[in-house]
C-alpha atoms as a PDB file:
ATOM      1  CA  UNK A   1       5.798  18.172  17.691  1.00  0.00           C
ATOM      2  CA  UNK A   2       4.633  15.923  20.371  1.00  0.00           C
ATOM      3  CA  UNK A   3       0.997  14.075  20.732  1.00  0.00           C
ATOM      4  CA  UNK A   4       0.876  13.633  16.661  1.00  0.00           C
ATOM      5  CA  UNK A   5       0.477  10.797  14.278  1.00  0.00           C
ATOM      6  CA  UNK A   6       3.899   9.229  13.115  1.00  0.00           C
ATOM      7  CA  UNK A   7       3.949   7.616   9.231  1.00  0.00           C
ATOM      8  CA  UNK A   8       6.737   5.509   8.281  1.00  0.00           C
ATOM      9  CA  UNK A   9       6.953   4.769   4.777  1.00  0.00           C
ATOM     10  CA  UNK A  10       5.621   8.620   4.226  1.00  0.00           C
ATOM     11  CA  UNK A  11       6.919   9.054   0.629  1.00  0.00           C
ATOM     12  CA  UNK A  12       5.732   5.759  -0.333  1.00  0.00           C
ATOM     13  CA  UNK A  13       2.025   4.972  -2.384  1.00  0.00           C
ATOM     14  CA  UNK A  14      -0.359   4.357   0.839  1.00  0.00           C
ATOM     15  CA  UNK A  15       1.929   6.334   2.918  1.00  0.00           C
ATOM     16  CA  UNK A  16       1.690   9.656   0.762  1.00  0.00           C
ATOM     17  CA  UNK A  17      -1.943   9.470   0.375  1.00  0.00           C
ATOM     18  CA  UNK A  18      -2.335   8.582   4.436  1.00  0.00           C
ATOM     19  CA  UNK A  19       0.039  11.799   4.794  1.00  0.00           C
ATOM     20  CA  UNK A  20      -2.224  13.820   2.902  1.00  0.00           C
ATOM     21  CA  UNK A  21      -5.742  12.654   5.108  1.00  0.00           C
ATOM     22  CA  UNK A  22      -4.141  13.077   8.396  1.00  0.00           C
ATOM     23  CA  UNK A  23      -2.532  16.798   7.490  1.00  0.00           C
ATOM     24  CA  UNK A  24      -6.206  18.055   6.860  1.00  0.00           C
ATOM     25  CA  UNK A  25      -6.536  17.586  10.885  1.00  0.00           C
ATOM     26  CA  UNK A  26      -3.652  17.296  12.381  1.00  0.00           C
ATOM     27  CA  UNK A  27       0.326  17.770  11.722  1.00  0.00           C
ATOM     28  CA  UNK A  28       1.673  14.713  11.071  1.00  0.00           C
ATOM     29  CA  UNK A  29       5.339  13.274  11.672  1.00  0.00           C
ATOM     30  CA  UNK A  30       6.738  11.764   8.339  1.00  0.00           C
ATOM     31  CA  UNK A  31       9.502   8.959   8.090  1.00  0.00           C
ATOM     32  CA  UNK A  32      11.007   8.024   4.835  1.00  0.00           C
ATOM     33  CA  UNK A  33      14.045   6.189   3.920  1.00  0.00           C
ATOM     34  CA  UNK A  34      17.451   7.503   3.978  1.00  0.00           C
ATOM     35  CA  UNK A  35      17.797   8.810   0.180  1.00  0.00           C
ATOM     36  CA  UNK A  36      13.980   9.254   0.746  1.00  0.00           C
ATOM     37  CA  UNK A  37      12.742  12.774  -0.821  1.00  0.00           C
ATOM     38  CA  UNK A  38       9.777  14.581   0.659  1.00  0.00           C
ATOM     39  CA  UNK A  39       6.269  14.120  -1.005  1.00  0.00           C
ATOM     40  CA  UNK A  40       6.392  16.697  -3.512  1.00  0.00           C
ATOM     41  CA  UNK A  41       3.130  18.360  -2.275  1.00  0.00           C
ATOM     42  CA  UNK A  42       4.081  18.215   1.212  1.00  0.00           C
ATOM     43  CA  UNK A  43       7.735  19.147   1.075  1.00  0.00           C
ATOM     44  CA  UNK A  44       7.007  22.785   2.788  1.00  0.00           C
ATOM     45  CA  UNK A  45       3.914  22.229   4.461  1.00  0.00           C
ATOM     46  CA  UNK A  46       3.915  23.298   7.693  1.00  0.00           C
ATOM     47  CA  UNK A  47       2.112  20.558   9.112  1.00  0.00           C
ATOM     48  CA  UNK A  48       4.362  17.957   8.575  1.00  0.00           C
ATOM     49  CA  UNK A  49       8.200  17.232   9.651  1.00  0.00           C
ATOM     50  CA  UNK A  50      10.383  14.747   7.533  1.00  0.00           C
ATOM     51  CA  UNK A  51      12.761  12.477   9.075  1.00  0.00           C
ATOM     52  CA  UNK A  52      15.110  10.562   7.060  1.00  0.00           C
ATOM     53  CA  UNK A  53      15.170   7.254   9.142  1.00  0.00           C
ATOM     54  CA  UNK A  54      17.061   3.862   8.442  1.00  0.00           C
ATOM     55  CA  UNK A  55      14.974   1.246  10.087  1.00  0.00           C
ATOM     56  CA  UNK A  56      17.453  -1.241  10.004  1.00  0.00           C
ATOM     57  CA  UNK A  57      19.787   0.630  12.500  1.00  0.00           C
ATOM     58  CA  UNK A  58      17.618  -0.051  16.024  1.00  0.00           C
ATOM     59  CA  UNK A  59      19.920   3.387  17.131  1.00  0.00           C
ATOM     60  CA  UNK A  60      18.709   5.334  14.814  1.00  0.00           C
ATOM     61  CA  UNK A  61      14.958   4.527  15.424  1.00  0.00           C
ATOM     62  CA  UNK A  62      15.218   4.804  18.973  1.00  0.00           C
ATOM     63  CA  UNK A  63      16.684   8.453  18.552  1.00  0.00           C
ATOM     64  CA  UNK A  64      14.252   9.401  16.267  1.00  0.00           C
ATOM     65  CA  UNK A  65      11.572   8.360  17.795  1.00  0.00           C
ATOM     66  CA  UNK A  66      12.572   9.701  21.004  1.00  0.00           C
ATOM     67  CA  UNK A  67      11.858  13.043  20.340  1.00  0.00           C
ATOM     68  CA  UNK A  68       8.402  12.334  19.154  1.00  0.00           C
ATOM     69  CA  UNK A  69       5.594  10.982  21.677  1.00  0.00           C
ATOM     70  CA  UNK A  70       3.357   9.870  18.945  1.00  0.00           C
ATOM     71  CA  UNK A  71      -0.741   9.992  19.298  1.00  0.00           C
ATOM     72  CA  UNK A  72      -0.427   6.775  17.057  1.00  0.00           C
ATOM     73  CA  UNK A  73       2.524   5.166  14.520  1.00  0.00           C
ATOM     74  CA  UNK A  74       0.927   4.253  11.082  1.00  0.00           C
ATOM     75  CA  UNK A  75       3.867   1.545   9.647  1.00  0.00           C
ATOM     76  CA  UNK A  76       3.594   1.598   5.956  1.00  0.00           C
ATOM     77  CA  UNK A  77       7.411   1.534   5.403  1.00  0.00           C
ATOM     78  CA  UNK A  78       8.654  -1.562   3.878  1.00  0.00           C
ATOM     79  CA  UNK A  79       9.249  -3.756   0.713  1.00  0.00           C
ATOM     80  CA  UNK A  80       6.108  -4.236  -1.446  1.00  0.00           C
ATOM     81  CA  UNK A  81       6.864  -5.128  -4.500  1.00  0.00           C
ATOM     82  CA  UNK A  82       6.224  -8.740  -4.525  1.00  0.00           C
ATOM     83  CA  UNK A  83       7.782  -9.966  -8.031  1.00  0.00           C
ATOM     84  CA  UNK A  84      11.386  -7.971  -6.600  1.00  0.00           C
ATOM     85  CA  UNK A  85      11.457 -10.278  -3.367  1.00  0.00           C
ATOM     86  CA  UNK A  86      11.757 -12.864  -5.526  1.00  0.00           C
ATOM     87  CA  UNK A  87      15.267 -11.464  -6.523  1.00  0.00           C
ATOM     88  CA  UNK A  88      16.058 -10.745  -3.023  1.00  0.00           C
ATOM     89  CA  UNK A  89      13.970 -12.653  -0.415  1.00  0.00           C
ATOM     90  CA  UNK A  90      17.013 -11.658   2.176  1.00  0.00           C
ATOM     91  CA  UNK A  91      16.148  -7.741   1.793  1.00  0.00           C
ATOM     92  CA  UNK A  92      12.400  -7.883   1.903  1.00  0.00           C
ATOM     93  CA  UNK A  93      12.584 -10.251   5.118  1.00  0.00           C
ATOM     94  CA  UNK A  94      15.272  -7.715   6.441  1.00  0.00           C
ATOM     95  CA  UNK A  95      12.996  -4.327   5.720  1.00  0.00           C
ATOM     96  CA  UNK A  96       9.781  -6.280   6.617  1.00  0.00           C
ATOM     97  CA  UNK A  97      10.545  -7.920   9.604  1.00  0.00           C
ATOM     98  CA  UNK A  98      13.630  -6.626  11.469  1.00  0.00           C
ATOM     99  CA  UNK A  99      12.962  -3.303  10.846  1.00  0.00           C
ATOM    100  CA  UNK A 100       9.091  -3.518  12.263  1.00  0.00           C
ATOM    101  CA  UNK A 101      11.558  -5.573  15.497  1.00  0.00           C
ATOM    102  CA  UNK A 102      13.696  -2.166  15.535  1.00  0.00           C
ATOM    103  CA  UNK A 103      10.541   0.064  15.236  1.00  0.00           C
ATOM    104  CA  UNK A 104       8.557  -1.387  18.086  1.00  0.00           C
ATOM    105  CA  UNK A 105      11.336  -2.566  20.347  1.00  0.00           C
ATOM    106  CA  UNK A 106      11.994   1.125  20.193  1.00  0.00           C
ATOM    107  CA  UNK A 107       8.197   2.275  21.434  1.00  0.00           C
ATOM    108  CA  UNK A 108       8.355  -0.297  24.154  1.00  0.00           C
ATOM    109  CA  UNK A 109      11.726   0.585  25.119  1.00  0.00           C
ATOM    110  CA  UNK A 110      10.490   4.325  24.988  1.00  0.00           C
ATOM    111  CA  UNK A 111       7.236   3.341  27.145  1.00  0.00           C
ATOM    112  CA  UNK A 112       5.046   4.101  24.221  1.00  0.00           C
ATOM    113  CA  UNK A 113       1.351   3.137  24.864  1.00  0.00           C
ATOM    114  CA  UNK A 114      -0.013   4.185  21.401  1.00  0.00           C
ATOM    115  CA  UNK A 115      -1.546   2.247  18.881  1.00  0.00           C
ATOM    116  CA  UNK A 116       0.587   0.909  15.954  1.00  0.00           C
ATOM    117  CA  UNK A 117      -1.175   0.030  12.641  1.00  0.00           C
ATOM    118  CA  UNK A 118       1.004  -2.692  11.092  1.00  0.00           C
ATOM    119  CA  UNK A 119       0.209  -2.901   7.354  1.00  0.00           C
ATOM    120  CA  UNK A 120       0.503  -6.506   6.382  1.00  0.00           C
ATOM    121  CA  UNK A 121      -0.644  -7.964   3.292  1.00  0.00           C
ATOM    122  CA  UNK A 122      -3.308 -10.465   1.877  1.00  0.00           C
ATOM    123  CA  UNK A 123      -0.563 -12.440   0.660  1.00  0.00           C
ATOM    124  CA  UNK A 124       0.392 -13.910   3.981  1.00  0.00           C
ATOM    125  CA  UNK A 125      -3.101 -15.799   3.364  1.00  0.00           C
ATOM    126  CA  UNK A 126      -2.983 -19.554   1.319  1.00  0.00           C
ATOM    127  CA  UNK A 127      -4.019 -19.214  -2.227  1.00  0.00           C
ATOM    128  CA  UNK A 128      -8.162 -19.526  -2.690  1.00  0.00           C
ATOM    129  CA  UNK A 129     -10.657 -18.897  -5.149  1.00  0.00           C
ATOM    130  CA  UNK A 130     -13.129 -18.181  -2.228  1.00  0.00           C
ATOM    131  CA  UNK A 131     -13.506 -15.171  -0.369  1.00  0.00           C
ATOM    132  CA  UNK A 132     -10.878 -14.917   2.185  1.00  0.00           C
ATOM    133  CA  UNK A 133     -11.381 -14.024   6.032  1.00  0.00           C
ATOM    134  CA  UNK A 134      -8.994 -13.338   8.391  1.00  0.00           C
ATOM    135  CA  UNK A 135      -9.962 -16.977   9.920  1.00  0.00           C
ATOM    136  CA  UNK A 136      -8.526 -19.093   6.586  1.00  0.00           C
ATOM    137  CA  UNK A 137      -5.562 -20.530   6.788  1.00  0.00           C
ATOM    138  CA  UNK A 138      -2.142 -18.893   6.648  1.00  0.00           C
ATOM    139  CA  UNK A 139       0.311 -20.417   3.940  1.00  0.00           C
ATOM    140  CA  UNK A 140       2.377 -17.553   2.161  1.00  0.00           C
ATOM    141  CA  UNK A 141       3.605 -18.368  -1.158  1.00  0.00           C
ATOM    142  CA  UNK A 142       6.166 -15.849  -2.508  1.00  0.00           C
ATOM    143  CA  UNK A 143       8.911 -14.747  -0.325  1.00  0.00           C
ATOM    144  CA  UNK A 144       6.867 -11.323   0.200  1.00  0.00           C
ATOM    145  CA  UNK A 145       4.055 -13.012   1.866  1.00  0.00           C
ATOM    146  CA  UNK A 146       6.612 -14.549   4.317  1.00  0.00           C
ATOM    147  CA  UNK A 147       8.139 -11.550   5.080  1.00  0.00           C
ATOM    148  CA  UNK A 148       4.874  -9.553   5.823  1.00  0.00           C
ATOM    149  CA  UNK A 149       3.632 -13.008   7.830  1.00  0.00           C
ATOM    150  CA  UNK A 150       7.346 -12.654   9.763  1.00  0.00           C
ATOM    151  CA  UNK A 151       6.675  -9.294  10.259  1.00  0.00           C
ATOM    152  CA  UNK A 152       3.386  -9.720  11.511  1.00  0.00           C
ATOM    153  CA  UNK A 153       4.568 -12.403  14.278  1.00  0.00           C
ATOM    154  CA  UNK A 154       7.660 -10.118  15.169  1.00  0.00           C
ATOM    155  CA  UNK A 155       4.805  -7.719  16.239  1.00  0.00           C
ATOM    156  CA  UNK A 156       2.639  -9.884  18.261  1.00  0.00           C
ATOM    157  CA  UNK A 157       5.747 -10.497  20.135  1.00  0.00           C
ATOM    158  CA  UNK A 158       7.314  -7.109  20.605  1.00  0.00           C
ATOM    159  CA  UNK A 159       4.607  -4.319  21.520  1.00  0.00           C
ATOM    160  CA  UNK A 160       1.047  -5.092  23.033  1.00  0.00           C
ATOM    161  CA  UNK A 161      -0.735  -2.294  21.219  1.00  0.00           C
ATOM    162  CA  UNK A 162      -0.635  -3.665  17.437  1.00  0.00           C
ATOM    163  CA  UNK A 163      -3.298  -3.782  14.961  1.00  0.00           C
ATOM    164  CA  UNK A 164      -2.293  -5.711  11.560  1.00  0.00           C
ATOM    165  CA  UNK A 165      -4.285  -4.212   8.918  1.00  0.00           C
ATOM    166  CA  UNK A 166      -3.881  -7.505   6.180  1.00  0.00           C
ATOM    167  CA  UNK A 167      -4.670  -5.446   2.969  1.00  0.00           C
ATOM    168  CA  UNK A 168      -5.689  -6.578  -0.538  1.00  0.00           C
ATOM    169  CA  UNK A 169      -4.720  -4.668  -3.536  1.00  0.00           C
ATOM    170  CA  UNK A 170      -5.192  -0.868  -3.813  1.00  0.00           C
ATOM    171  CA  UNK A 171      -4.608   1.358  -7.028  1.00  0.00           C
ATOM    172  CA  UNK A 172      -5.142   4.818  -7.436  1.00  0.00           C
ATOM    173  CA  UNK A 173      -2.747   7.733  -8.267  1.00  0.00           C
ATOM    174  CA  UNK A 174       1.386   7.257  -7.824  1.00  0.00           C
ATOM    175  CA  UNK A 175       0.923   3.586  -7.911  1.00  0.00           C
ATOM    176  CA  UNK A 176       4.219   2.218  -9.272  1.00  0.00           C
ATOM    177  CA  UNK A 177       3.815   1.214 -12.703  1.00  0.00           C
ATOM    178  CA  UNK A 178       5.240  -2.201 -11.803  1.00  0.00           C
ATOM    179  CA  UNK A 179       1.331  -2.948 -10.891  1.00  0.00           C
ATOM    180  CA  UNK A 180      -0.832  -4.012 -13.552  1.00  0.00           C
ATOM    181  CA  UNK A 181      -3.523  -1.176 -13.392  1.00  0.00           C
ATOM    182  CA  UNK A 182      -0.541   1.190 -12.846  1.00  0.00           C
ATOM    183  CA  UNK A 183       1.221  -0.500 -16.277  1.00  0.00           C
ATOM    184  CA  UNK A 184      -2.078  -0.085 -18.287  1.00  0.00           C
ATOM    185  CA  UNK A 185      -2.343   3.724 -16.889  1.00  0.00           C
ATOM    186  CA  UNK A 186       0.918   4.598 -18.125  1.00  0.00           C
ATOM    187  CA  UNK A 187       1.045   2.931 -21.138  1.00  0.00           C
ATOM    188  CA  UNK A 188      -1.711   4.730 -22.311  1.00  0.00           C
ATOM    189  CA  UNK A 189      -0.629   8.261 -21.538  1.00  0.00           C
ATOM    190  CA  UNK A 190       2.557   7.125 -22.889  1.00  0.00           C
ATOM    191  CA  UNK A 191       0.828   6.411 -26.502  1.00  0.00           C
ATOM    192  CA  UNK A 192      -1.661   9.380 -25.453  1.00  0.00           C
ATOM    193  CA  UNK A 193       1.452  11.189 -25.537  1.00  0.00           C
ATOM    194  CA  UNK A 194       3.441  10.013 -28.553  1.00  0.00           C
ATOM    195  CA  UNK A 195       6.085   8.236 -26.594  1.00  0.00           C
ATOM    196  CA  UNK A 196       5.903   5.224 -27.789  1.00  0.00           C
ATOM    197  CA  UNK A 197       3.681   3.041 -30.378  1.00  0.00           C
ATOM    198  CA  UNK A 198       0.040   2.416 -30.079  1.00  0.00           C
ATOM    199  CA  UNK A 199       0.158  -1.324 -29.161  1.00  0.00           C
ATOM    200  CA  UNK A 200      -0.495  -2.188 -24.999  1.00  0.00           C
ATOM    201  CA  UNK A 201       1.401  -5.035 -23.655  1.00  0.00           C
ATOM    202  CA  UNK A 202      -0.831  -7.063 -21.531  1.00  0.00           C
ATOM    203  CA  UNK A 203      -0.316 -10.625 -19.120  1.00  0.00           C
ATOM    204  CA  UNK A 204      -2.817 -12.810 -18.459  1.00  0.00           C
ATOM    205  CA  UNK A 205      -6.337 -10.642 -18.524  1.00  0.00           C
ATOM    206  CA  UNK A 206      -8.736 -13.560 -17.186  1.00  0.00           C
ATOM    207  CA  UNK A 207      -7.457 -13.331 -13.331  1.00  0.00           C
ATOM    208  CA  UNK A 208      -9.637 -11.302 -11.076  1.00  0.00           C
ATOM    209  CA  UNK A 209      -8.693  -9.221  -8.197  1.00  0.00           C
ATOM    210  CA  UNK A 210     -10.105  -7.583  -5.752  1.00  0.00           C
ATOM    211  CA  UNK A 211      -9.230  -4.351  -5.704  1.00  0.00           C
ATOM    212  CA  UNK A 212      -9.654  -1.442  -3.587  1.00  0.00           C
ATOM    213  CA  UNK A 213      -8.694   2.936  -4.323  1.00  0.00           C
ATOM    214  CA  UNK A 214      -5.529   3.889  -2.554  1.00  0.00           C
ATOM    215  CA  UNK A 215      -7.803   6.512  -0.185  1.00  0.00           C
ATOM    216  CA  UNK A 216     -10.140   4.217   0.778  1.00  0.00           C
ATOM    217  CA  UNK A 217      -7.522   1.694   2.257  1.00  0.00           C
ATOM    218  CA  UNK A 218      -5.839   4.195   4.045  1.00  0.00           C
ATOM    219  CA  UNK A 219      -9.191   5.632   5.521  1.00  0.00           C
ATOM    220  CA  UNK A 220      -9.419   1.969   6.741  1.00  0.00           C
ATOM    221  CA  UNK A 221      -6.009   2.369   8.549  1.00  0.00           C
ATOM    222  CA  UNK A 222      -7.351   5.397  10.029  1.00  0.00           C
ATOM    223  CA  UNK A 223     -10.359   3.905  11.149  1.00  0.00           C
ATOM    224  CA  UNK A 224      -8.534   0.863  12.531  1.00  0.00           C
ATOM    225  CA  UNK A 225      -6.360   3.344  14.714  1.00  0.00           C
ATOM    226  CA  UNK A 226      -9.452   4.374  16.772  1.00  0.00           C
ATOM    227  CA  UNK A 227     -11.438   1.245  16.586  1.00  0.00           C
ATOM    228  CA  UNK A 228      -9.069  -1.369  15.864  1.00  0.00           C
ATOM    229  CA  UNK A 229      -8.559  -4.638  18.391  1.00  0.00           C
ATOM    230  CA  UNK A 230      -5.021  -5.531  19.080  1.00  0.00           C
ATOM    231  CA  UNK A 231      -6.171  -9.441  19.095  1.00  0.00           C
ATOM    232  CA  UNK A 232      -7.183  -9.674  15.534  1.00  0.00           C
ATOM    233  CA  UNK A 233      -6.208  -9.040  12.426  1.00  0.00           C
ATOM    234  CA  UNK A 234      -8.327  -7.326   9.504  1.00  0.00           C
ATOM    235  CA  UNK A 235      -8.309  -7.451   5.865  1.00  0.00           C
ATOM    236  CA  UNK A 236      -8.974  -4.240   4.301  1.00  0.00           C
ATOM    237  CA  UNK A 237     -10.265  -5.174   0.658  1.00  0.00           C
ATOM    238  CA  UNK A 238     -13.932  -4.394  -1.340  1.00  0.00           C
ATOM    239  CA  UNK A 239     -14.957  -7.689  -1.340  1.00  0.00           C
ATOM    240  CA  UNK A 240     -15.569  -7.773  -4.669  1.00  0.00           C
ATOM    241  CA  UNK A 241     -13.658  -8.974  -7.562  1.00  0.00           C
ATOM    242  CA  UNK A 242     -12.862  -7.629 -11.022  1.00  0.00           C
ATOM    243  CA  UNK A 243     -11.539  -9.213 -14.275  1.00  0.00           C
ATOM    244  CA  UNK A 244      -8.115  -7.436 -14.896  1.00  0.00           C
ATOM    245  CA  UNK A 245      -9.539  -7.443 -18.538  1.00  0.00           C
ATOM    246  CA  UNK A 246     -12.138  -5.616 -17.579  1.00  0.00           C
ATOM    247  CA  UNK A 247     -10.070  -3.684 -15.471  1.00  0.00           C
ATOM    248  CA  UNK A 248      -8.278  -2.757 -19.043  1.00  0.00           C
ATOM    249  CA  UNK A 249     -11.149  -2.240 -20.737  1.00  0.00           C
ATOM    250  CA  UNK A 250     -12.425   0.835 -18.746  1.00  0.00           C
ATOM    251  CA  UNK A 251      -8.886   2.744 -19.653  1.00  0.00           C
ATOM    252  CA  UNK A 252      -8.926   1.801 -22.970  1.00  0.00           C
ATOM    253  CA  UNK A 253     -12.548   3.542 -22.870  1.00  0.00           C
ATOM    254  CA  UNK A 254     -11.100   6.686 -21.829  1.00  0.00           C
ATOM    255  CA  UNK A 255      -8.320   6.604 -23.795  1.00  0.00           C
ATOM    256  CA  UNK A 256      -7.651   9.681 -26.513  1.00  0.00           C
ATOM    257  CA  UNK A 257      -6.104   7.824 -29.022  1.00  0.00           C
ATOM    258  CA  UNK A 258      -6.462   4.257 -30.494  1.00  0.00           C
ATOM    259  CA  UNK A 259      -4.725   1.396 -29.027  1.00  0.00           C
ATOM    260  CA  UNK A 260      -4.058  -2.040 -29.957  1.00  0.00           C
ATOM    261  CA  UNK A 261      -3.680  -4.545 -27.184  1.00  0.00           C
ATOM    262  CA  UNK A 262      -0.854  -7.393 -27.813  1.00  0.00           C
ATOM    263  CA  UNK A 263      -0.257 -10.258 -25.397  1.00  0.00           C
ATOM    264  CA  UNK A 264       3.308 -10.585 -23.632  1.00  0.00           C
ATOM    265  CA  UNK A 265       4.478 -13.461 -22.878  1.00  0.00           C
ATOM    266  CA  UNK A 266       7.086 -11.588 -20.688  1.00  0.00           C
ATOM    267  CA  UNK A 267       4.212 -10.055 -18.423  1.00  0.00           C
ATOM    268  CA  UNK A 268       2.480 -13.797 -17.611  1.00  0.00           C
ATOM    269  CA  UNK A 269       3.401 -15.415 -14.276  1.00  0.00           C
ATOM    270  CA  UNK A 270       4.251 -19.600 -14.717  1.00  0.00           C
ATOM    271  CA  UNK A 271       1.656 -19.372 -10.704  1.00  0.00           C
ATOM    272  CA  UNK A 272      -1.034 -16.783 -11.023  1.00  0.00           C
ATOM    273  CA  UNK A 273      -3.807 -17.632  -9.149  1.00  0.00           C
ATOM    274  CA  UNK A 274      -6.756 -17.485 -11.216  1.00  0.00           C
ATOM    275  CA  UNK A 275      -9.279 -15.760  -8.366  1.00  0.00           C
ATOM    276  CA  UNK A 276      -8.290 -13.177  -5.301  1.00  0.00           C
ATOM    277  CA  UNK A 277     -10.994 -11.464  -3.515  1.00  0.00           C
ATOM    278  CA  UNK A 278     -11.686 -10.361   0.375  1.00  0.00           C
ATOM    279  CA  UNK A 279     -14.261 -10.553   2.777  1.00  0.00           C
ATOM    280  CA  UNK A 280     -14.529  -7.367   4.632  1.00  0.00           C
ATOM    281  CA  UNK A 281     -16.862  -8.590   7.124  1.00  0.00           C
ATOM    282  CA  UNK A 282     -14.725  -8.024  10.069  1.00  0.00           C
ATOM    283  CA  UNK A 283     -13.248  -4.638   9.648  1.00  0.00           C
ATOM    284  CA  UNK A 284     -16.682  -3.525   8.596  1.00  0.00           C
ATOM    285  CA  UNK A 285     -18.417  -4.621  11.703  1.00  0.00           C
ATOM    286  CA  UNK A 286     -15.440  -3.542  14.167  1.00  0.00           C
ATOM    287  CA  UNK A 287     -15.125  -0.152  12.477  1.00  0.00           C
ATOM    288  CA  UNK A 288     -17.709   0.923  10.206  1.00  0.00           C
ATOM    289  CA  UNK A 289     -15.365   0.985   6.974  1.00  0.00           C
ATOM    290  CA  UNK A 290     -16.811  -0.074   3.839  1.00  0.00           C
ATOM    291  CA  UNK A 291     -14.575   0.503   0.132  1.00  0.00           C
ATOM    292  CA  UNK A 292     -16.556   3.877  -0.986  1.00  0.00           C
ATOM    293  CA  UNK A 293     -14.762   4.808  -4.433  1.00  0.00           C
ATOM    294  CA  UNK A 294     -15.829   3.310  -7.424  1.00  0.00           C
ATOM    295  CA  UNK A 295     -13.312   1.204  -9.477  1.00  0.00           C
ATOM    296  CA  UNK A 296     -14.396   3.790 -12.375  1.00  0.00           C
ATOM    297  CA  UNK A 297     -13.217   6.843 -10.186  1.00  0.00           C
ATOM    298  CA  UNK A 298      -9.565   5.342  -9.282  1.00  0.00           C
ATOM    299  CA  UNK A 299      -8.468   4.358 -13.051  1.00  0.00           C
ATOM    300  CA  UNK A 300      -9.617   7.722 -14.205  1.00  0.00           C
ATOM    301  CA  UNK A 301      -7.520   9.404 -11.496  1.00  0.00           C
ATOM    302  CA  UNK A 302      -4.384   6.990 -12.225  1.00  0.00           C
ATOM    303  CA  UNK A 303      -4.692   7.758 -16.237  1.00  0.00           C
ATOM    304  CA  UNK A 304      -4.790  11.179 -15.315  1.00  0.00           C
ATOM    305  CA  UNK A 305      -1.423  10.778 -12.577  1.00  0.00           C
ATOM    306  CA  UNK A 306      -0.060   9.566 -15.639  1.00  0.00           C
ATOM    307  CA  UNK A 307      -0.844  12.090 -18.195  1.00  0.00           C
ATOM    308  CA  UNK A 308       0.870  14.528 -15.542  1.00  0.00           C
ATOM    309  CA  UNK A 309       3.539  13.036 -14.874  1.00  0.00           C
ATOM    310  CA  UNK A 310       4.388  13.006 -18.623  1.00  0.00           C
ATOM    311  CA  UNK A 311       3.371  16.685 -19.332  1.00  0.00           C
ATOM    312  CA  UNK A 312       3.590  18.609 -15.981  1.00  0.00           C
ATOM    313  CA  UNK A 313       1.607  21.315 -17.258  1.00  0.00           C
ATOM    314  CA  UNK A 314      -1.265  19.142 -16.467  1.00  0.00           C
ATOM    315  CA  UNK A 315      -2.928  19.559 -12.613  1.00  0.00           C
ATOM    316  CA  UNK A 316      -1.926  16.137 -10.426  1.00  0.00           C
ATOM    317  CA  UNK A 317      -4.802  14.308  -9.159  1.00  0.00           C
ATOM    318  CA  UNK A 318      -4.611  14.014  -5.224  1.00  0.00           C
END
């Protein structure tokens, strides 16, 4: 395949649902880590080729991507989980930022003109109550948020075609549970399903966050690829946010059995600031994008991930 879209990160939660937009148009090119399986709705489609691809050897990435000529390179491989690069600030740094150095020394290298969509994170911002723009101040505060601000300054440096795409959080089907909507979901198809007892552990439920469905963020990405400017970044986010209580409230509604909600002192961060939402303004005006999926819509279709993934006779929500 030459002239296609390239996803790192394919089997991961924006890179799966990206995969599954672009393949309605185009075949697609589809990196995932060594170890990596293939998304298990995509494993024999036609339109897409898997490559298992270790980021961290620059070798390997240059061979790989070699054979490829891509149309554009979506980057949404990497560490995300914010509370494990506490554990191990050395491996998210690594993952984050040298392997973004390999991937786009590599398209330089290779002569690659093409855009690259560099998914950063809101977390590279400083902590604010107010709505954030991509012109606050920078000031990273969890080892996460200084890899994906290391990652975004190893790009700036290493390929001229880069958008960073700074995005909020996003929810939505095959979310890892380790995210709070994600923990309510499967919780509840977990009691749904008589797996365990009819009590929900819950952290603090008085932050807000702004929150934006899975598909919608990676439509921004999308967007960003054609209309994108290399010289700015863009937080993708709704611009709105919700109360995580509330958040809880509208899977509890939709809930089939009766569940008791018990606080955990396990699940409350010692720094959790109290307010996180977006303004969109930018990415809006460059590209047209606006969040289009009500909050409503993506809790329903993560409850129902979950009741699938416990009893596969169910249909998977895309």
């Amino acid at each position: 395949m030459s002239g296609v879209p390239l996803v790192t990160g394919a089997t991961g939660f924006a890179g799966s649902h990206l995969l599954d937009q672009l393949v309605q148009s185009s075949a697609v090119e589809a990196w995932a880590h060594r170890g990596g399986r293939a998304v298990e709705e995509r494993r024999d489609d036609p339109r897409v080729r898997w490559h298992a691809v270790d980021l961290l050897d620059p070798d390997a990435v240059r061979a790989a991507l070699a054979g490829i000529n891509p149309s554009v390179i979506y980057h949404c491989a990497g560490v995300a989980d914010v509370h494990a690069s506490w554990r191990s600030p050395a491996r998210a740094l690594r993952v984050n930022a040298v392997g973004t150095q390999h991937l786009l020394d590599a398209a330089r290298d290779l002569g690659l003109s093409c855009p690259v969509i560099v998914t950063s994170s809101a977390l590279v911002y400083r902590p604010s109550i107010q709505p954030i723009t991509e012109g606050d101040p920078i000031a990273p505060s969890s080892p996460y948020g200084v890899s994906k601000l290391a990652q975004e300054m190893v790009a700036a440096q290493s390929y001229t075609n880069v958008v960073i795409a700074r995005a909020f959080n996003h929810a939505g089907p095959r979310q890892d549970p380790t995210y709070v909507t994600s923990a309510f979901a499967r919780q509840v198809a977990e009691i749904e399903a008589g797996g365990r007892e009819p009590v929900l552990s819950v952290g603090n439920l008085d932050s807000f966050r702004d929150i934006t469905d899975v598909r919608d963020t990676v439509r921004a990405y999308r967007l960003l690829a054609s209309h994108g400017r290399p010289d700015r970044p863009y937080n993708v986010c709704s611009g709105r946010a919700y109360r995580v209580g509330d958040l809880l409230a509208i899977l509890l509604g939709r809930a089939r059995a009766t569940v008791r909600v018990a606080p955990d002192p396990a699940r409350m961060r010692p720094h959790d600031n109290p307010r996180v939402v977006g303004n969109p303004n930018r990415i809006a005006a460059d590209t047209g994008w606006r969040a289009e999926i009500p909050i409503e819509r993506t809790l329903t279709d993560l409850l129902d991930y979950w009741r699938a993934a416990l009893d596969p006779a169910q249909p998977r929500p895309a």
